[in-house]
PDB file of N, CA and C in Angstrom:
ATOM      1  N   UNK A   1       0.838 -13.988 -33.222  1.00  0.00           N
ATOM      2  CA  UNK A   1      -0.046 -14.907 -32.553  1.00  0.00           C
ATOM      3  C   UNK A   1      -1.325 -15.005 -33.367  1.00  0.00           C
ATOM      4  N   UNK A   2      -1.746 -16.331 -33.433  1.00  0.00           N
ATOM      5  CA  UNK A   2      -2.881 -16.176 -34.422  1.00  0.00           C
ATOM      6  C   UNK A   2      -4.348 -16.143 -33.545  1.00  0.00           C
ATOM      7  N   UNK A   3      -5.352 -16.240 -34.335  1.00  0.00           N
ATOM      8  CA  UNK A   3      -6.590 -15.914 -33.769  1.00  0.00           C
ATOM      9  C   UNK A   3      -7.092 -16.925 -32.584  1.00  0.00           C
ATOM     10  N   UNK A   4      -6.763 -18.092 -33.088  1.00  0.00           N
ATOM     11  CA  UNK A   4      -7.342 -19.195 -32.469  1.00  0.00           C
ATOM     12  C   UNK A   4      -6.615 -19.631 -31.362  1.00  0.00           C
ATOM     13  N   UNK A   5      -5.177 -18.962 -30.639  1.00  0.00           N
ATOM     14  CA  UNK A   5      -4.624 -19.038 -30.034  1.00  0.00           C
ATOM     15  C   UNK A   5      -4.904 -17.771 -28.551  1.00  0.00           C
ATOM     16  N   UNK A   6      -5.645 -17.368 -28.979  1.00  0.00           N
ATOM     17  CA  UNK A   6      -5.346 -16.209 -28.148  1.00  0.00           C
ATOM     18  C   UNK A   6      -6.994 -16.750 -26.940  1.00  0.00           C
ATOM     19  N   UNK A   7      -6.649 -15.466 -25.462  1.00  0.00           N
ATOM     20  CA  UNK A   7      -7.359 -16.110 -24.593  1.00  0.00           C
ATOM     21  C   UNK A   7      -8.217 -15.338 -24.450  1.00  0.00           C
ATOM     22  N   UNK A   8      -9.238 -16.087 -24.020  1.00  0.00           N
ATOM     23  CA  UNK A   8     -10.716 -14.837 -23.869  1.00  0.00           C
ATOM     24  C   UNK A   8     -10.437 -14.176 -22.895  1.00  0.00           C
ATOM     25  N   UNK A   9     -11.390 -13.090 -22.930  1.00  0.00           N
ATOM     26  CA  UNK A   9     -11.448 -11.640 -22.233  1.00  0.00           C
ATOM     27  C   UNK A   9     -11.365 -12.187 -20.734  1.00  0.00           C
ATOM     28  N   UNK A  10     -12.389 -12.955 -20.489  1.00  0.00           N
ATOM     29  CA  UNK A  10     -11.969 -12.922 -19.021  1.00  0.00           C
ATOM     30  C   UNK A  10     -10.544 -13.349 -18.565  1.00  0.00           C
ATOM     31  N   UNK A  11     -10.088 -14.280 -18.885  1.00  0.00           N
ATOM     32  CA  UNK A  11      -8.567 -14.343 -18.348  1.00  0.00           C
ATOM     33  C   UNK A  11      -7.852 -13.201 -18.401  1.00  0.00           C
ATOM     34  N   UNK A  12      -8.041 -12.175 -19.156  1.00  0.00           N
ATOM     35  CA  UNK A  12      -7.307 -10.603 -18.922  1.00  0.00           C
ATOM     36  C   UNK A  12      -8.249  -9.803 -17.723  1.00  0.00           C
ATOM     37  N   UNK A  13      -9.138 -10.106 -17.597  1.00  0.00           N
ATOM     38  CA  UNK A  13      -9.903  -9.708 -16.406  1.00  0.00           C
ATOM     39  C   UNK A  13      -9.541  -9.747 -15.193  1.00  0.00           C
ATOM     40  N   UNK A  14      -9.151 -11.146 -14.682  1.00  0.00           N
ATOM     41  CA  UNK A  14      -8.698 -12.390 -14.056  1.00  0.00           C
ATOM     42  C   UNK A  14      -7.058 -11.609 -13.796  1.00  0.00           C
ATOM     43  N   UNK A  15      -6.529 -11.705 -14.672  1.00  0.00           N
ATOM     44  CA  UNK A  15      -4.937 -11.107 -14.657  1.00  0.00           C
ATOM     45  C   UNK A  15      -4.988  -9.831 -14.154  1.00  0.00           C
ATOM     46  N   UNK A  16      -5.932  -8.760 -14.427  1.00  0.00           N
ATOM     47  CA  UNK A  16      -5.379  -7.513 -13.944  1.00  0.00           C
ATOM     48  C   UNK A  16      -6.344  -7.494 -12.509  1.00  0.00           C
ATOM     49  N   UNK A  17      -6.740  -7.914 -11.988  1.00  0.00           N
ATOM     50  CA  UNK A  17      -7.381  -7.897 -11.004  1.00  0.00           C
ATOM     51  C   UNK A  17      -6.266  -8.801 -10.236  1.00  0.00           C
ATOM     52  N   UNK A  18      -5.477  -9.740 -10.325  1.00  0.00           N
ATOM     53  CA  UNK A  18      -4.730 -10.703  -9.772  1.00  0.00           C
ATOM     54  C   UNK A  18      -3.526  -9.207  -9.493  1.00  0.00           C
ATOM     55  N   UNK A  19      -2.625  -8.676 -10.391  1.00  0.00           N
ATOM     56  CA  UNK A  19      -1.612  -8.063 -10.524  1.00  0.00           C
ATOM     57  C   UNK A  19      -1.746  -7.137  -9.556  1.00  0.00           C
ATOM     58  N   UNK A  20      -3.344  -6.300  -9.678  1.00  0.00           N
ATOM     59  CA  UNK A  20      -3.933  -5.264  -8.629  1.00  0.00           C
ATOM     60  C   UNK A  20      -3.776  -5.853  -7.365  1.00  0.00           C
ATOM     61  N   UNK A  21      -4.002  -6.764  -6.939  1.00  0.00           N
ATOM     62  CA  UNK A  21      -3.922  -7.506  -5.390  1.00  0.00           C
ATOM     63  C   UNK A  21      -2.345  -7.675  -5.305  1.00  0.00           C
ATOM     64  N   UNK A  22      -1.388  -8.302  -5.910  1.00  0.00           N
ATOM     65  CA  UNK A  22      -0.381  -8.295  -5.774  1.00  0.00           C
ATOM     66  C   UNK A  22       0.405  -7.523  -5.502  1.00  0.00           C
ATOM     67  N   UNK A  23      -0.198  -6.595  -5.787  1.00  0.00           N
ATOM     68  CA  UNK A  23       0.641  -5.071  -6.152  1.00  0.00           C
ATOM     69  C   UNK A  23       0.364  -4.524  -4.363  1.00  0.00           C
ATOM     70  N   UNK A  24      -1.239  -4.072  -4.549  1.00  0.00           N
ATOM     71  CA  UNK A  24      -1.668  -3.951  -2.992  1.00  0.00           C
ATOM     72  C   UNK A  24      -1.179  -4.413  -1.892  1.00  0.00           C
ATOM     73  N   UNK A  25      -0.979  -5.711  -1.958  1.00  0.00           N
ATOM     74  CA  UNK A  25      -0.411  -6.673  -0.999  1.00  0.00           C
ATOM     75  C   UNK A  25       0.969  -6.309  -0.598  1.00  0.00           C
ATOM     76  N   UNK A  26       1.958  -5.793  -1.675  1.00  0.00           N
ATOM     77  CA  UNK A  26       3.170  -5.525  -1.666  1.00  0.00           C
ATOM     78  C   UNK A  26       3.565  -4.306  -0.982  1.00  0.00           C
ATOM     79  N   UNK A  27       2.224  -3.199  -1.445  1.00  0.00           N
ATOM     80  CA  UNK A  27       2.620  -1.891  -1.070  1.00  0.00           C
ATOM     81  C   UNK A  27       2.253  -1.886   0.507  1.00  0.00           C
ATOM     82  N   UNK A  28       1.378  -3.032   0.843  1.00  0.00           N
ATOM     83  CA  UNK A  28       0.686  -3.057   2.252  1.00  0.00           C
ATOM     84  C   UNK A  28       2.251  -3.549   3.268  1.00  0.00           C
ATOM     85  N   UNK A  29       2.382  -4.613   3.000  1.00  0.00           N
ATOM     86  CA  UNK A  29       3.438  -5.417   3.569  1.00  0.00           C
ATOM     87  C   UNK A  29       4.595  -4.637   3.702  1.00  0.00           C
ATOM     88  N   UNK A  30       5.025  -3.551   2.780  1.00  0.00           N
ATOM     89  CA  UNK A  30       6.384  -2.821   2.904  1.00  0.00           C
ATOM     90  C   UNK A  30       6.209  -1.595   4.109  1.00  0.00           C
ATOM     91  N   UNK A  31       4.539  -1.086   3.862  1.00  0.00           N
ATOM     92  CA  UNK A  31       4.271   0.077   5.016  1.00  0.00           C
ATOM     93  C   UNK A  31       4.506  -0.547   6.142  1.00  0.00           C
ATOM     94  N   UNK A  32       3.726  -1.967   6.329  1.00  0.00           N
ATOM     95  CA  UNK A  32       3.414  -2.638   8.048  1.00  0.00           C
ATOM     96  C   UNK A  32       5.053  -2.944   8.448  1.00  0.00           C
ATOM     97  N   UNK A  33       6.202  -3.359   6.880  1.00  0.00           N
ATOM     98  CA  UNK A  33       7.293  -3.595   7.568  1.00  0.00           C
ATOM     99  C   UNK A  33       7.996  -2.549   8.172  1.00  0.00           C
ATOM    100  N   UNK A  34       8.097  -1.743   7.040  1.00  0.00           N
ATOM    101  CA  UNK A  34       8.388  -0.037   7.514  1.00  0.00           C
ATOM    102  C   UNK A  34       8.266   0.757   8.809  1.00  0.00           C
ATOM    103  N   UNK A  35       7.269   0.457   8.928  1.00  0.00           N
ATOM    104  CA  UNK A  35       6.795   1.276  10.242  1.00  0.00           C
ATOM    105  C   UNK A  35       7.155   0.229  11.528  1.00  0.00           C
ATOM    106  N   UNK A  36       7.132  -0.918  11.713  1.00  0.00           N
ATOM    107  CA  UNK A  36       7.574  -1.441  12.729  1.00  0.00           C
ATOM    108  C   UNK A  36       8.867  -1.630  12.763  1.00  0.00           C
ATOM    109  N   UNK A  37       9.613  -1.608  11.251  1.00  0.00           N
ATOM    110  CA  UNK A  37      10.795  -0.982  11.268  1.00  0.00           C
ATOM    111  C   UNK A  37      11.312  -0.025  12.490  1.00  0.00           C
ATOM    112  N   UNK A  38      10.438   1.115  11.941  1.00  0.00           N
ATOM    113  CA  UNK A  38      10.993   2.481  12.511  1.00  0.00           C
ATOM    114  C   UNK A  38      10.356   2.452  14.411  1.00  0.00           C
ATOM    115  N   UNK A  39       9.433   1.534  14.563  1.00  0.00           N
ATOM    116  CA  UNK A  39       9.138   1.851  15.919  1.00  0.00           C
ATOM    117  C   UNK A  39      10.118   0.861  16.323  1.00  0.00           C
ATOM    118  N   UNK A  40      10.506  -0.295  16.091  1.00  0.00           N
ATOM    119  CA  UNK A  40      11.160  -0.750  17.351  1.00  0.00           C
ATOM    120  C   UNK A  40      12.922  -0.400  16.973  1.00  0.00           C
ATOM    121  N   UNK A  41      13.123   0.416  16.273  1.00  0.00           N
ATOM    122  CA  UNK A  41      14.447   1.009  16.120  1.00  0.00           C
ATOM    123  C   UNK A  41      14.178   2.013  17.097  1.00  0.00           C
ATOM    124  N   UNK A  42      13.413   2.509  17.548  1.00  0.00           N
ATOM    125  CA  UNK A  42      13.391   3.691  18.646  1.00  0.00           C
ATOM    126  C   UNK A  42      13.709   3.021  19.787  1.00  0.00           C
ATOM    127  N   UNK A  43      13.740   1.581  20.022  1.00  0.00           N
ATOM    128  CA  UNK A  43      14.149   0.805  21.064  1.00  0.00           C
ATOM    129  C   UNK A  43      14.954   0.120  21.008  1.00  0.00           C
ATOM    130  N   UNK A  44      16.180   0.389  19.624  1.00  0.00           N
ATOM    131  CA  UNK A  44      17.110   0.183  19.155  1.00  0.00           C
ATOM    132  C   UNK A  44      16.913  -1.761  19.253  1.00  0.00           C
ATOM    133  N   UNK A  45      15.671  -2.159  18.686  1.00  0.00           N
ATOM    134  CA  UNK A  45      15.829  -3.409  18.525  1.00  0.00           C
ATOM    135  C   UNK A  45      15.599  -3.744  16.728  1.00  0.00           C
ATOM    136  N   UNK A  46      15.815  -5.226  16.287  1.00  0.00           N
ATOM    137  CA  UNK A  46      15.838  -5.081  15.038  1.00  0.00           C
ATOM    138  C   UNK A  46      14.802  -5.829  14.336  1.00  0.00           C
ATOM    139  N   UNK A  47      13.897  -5.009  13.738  1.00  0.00           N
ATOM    140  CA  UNK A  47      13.012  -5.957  13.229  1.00  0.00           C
ATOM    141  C   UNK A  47      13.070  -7.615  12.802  1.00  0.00           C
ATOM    142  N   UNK A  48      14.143  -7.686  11.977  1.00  0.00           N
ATOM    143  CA  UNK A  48      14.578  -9.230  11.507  1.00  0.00           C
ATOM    144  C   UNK A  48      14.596  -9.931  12.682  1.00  0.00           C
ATOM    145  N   UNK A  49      15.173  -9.681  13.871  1.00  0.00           N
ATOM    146  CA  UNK A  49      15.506 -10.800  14.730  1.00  0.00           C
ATOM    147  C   UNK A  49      14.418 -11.186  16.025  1.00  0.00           C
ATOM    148  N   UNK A  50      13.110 -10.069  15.949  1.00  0.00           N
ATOM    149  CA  UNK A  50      12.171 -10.821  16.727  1.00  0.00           C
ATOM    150  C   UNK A  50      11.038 -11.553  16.111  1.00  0.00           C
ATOM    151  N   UNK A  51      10.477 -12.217  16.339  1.00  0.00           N
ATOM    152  CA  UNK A  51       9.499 -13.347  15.691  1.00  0.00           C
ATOM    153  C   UNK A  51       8.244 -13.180  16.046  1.00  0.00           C
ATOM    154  N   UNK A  52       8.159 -12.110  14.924  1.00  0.00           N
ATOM    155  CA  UNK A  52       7.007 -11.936  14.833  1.00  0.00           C
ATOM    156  C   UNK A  52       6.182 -12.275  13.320  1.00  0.00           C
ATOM    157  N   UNK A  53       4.668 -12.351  13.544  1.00  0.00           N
ATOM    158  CA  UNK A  53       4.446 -12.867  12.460  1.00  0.00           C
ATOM    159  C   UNK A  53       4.030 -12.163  11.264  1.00  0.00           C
ATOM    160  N   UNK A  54       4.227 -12.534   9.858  1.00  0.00           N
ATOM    161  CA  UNK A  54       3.401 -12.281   8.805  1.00  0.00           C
ATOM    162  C   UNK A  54       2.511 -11.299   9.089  1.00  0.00           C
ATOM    163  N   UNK A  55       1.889 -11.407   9.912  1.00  0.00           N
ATOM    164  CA  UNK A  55       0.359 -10.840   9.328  1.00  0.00           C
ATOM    165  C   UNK A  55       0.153  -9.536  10.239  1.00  0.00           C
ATOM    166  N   UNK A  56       1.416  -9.472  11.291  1.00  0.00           N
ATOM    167  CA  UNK A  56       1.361  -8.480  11.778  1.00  0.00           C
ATOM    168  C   UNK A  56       1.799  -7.092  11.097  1.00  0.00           C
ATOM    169  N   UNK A  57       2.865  -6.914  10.128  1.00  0.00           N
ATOM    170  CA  UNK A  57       2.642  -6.151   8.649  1.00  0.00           C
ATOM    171  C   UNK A  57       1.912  -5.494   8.313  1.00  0.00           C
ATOM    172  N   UNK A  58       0.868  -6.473   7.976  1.00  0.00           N
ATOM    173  CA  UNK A  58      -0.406  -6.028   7.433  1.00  0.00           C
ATOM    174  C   UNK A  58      -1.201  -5.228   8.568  1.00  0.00           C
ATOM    175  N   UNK A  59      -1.253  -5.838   9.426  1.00  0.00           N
ATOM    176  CA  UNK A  59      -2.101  -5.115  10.284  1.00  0.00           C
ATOM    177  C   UNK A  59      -1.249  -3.842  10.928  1.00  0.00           C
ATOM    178  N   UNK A  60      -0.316  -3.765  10.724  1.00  0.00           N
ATOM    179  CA  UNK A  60       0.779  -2.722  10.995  1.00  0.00           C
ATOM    180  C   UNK A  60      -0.042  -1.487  10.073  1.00  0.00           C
ATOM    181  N   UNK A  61       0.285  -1.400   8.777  1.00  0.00           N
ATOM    182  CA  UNK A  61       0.112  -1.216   7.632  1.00  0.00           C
ATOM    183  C   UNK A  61      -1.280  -0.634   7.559  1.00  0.00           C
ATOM    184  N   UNK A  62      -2.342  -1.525   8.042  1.00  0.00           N
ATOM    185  CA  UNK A  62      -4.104  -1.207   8.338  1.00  0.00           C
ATOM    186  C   UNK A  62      -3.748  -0.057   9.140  1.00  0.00           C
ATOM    187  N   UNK A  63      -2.851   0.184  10.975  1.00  0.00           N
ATOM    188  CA  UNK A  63      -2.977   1.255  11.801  1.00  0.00           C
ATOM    189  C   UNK A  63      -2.478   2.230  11.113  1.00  0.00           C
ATOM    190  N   UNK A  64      -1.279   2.632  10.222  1.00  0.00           N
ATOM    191  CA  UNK A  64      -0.611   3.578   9.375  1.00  0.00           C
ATOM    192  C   UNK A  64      -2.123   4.160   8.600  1.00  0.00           C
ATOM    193  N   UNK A  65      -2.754   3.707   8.007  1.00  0.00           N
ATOM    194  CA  UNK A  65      -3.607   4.177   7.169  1.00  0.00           C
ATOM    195  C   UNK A  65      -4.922   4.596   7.770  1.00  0.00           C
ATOM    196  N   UNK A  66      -5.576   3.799   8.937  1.00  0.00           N
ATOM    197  CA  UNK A  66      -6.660   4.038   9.196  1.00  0.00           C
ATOM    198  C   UNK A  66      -6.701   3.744  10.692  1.00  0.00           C
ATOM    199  N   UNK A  67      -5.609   4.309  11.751  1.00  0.00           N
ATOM    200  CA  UNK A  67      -5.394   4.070  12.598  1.00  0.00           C
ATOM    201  C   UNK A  67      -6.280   5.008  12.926  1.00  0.00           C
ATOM    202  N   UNK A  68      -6.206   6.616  12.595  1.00  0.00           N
ATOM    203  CA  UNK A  68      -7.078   7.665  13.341  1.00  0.00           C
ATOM    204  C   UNK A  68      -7.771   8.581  12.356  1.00  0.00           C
ATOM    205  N   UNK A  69      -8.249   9.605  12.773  1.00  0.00           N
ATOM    206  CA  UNK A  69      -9.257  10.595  12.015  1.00  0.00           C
ATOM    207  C   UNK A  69      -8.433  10.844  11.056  1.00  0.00           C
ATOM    208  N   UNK A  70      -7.024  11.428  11.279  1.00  0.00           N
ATOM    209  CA  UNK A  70      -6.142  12.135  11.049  1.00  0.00           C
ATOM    210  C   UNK A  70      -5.672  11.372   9.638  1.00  0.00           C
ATOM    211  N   UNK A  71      -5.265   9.901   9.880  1.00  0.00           N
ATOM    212  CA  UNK A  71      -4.643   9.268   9.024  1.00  0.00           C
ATOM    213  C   UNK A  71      -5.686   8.839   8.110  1.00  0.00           C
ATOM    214  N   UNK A  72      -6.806   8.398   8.623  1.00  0.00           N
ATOM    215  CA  UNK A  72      -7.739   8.614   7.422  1.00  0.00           C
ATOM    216  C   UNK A  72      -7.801   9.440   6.366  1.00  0.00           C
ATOM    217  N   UNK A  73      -8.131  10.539   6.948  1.00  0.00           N
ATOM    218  CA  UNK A  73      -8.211  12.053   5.709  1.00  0.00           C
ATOM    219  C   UNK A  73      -6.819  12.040   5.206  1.00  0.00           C
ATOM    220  N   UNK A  74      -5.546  11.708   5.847  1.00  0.00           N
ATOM    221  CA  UNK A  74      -3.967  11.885   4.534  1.00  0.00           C
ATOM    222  C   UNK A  74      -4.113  10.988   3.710  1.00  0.00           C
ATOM    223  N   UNK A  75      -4.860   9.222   4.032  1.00  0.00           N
ATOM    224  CA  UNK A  75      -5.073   8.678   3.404  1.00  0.00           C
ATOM    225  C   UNK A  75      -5.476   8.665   2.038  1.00  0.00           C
ATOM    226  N   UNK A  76      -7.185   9.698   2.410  1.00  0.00           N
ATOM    227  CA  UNK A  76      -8.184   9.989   1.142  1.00  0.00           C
ATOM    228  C   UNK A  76      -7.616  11.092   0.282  1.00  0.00           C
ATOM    229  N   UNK A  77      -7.015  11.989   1.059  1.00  0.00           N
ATOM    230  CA  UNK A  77      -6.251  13.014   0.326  1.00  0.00           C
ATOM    231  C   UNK A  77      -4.789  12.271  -1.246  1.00  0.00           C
ATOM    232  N   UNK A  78      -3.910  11.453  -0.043  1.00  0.00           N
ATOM    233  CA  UNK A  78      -3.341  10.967  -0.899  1.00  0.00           C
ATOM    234  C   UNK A  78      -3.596  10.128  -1.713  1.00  0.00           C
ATOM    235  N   UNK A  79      -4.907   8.851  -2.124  1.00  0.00           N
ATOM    236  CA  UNK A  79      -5.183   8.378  -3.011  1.00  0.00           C
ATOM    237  C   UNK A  79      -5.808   9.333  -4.358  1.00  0.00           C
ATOM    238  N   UNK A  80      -6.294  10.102  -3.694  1.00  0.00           N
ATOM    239  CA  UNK A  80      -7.070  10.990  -4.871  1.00  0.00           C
ATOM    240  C   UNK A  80      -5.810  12.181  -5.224  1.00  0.00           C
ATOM    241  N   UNK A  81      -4.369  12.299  -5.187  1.00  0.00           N
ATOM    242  CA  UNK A  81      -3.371  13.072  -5.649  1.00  0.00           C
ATOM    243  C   UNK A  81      -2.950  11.973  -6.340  1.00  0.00           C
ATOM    244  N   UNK A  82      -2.946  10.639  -5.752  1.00  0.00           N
ATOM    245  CA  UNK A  82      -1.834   9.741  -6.716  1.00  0.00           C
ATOM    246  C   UNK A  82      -2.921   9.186  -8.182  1.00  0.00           C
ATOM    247  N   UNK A  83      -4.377   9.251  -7.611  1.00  0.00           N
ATOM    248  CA  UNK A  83      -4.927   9.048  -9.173  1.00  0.00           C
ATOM    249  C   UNK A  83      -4.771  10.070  -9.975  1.00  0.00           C
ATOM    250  N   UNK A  84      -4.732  11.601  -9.411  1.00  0.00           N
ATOM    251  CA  UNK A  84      -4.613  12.531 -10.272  1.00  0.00           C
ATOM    252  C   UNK A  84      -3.550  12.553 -10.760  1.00  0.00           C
ATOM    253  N   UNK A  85      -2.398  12.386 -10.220  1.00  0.00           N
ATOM    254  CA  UNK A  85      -1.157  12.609 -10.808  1.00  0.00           C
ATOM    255  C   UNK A  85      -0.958  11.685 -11.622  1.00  0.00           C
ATOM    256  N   UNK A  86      -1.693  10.094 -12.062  1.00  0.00           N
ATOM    257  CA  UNK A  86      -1.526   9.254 -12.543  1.00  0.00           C
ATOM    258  C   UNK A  86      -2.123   9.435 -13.976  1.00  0.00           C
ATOM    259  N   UNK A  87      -3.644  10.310 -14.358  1.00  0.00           N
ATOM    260  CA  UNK A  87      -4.297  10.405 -14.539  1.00  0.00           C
ATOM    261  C   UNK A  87      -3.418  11.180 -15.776  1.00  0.00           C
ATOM    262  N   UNK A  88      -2.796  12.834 -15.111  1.00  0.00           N
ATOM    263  CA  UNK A  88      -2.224  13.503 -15.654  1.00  0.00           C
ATOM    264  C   UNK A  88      -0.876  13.173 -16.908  1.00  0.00           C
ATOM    265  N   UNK A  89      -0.644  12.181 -15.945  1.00  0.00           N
ATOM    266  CA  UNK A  89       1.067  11.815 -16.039  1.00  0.00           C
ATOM    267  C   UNK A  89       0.586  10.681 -17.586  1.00  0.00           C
ATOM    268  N   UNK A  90      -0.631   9.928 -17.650  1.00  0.00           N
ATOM    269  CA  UNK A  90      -0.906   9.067 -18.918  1.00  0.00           C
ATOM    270  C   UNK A  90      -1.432  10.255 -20.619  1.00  0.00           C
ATOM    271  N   UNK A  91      -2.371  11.738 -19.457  1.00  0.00           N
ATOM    272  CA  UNK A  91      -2.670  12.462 -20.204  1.00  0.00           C
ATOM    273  C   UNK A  91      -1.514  13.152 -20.888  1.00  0.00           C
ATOM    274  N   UNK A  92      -0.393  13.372 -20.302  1.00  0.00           N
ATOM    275  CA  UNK A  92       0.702  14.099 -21.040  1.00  0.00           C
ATOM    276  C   UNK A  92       1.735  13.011 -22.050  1.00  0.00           C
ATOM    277  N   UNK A  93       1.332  12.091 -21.769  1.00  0.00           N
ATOM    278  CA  UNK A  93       2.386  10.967 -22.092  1.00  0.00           C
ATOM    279  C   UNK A  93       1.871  10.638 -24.035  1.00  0.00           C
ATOM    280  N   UNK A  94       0.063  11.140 -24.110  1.00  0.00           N
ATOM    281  CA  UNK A  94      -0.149  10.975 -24.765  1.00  0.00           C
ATOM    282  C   UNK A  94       0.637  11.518 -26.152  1.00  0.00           C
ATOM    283  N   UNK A  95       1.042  12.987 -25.989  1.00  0.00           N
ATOM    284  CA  UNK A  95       2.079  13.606 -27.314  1.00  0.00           C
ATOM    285  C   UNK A  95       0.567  14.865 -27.487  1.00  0.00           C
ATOM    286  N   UNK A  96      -0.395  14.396 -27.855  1.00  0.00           N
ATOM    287  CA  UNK A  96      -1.463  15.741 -27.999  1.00  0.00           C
ATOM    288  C   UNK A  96      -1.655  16.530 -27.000  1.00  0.00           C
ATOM    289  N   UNK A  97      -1.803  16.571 -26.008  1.00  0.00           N
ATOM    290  CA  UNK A  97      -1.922  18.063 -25.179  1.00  0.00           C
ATOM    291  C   UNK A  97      -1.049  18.533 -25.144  1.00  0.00           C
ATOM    292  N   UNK A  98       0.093  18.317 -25.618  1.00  0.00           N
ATOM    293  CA  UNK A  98       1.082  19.548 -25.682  1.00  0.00           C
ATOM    294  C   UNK A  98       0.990  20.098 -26.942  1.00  0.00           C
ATOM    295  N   UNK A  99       1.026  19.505 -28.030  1.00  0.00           N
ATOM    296  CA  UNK A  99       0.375  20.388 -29.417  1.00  0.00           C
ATOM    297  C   UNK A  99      -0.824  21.490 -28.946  1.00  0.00           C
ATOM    298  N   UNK A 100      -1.410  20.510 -28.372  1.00  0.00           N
ATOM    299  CA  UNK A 100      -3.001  21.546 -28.211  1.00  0.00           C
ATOM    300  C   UNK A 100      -2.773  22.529 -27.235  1.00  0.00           C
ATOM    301  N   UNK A 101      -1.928  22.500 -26.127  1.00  0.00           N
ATOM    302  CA  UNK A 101      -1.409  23.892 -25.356  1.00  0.00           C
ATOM    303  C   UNK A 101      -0.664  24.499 -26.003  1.00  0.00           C
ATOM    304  N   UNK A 102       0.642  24.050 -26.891  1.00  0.00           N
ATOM    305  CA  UNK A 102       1.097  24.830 -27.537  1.00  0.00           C
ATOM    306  C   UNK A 102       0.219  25.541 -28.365  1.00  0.00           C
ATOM    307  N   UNK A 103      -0.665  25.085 -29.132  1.00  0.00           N
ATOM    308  CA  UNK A 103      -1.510  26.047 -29.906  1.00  0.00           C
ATOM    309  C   UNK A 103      -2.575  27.225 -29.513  1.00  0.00           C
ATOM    310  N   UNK A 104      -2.700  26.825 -28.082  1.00  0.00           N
ATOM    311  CA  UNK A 104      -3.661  27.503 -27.337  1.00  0.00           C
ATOM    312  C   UNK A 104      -3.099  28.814 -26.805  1.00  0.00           C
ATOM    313  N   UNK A 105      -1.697  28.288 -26.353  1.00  0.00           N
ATOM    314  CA  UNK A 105      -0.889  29.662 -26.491  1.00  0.00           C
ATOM    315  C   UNK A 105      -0.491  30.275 -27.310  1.00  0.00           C
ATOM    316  N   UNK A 106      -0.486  29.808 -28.587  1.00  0.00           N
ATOM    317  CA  UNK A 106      -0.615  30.783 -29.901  1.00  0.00           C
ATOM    318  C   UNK A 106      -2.199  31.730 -29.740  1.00  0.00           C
ATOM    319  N   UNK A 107      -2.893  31.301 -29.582  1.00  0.00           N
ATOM    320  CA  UNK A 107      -3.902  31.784 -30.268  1.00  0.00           C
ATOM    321  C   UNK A 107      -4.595  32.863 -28.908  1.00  0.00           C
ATOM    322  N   UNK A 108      -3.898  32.511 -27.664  1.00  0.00           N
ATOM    323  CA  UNK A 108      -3.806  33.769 -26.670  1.00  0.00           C
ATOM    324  C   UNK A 108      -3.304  34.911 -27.169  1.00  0.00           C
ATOM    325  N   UNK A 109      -1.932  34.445 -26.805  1.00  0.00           N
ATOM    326  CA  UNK A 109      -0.886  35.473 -26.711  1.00  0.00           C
ATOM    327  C   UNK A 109      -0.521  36.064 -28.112  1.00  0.00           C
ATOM    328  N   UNK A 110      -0.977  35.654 -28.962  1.00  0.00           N
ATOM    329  CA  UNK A 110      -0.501  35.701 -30.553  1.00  0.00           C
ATOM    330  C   UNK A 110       0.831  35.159 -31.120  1.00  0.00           C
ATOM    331  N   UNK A 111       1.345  34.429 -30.259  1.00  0.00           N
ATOM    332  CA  UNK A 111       2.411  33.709 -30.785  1.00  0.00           C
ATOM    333  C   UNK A 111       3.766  34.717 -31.079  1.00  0.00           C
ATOM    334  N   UNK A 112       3.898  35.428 -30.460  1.00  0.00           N
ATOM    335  CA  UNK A 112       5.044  37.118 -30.649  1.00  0.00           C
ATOM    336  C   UNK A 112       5.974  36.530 -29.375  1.00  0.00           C
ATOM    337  N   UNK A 113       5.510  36.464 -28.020  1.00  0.00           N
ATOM    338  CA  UNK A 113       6.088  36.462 -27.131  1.00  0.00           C
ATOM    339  C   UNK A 113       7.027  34.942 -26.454  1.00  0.00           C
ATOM    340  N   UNK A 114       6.565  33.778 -27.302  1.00  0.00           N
ATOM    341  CA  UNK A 114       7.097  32.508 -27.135  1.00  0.00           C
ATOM    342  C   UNK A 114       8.307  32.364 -27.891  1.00  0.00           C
ATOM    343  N   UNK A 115       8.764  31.596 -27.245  1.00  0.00           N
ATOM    344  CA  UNK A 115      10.544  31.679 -27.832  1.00  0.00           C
ATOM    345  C   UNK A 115      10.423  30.742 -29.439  1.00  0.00           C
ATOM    346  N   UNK A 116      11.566  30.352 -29.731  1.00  0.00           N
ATOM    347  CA  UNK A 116      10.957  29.562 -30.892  1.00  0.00           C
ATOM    348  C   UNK A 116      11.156  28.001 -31.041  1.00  0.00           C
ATOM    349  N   UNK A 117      11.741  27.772 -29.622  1.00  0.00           N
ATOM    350  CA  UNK A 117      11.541  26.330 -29.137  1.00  0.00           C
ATOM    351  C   UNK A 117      10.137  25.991 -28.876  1.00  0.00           C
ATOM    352  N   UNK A 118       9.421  26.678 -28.472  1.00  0.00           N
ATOM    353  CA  UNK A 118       7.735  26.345 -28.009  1.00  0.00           C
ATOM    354  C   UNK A 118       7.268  26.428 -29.299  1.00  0.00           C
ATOM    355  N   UNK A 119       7.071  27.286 -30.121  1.00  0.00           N
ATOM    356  CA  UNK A 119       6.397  27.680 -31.508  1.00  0.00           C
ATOM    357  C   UNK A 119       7.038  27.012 -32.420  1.00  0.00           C
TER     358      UNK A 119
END
């Protein structure tokens, strides 16, 4: 692609902020379906066949997350495990922190006690 073809910064701005909502929207809509899923199966009725609307999902989805004290704090708990684990999961993906732990455990242990797959 050549120079003069390509799109300014903001339209990549624009795009990942669009993808982020999409994404949100998706993960929202599957909880609100989910869960009214599972409640009116306790009344052995079937979600698909009563008519209800769109937007009740979402607002399904809003009580799951921030219905009470309770679900609040699993909430905050679980966003801040899934950035960490996300966080982690890009840090290992990189190929260097495992050189650099591997070496770190050389320079502990003296490198005697690691098999010779690690070393």
């Amino acid at each position: 692609m050549s120079d003069s073809q390509r799109l300014p910064p903001e339209t990549f701005a624009l795009g990942r902020i669009a993808s982020l909502l999409v994404m949100l929207g998706a993960v929202l809509y599957f909880t609100g379906w989910t869960y009214r899923w599972m409640y009116f199966a306790f009344f052995q009725l079937e979600v698909t066949t009563l008519p209800l609307p769109l937007e009740s999902f979402y607002i399904a989805a809003f009580q799951v997350f921030f219905g009470s004290f309770r679900a609040i704090f699993h909430t905050i708990i679980t966003a801040a495990l899934v950035v960490v684990g996300v966080y982690c999961s890009l840090w290992l993906l990189e190929g260097q922190p495992s050189l650099r732990f591997q070496a770190g455990l050389e320079n502990i242990h003296g490198g005697y006690w690691l098999p010779s797959i690690i070393v």
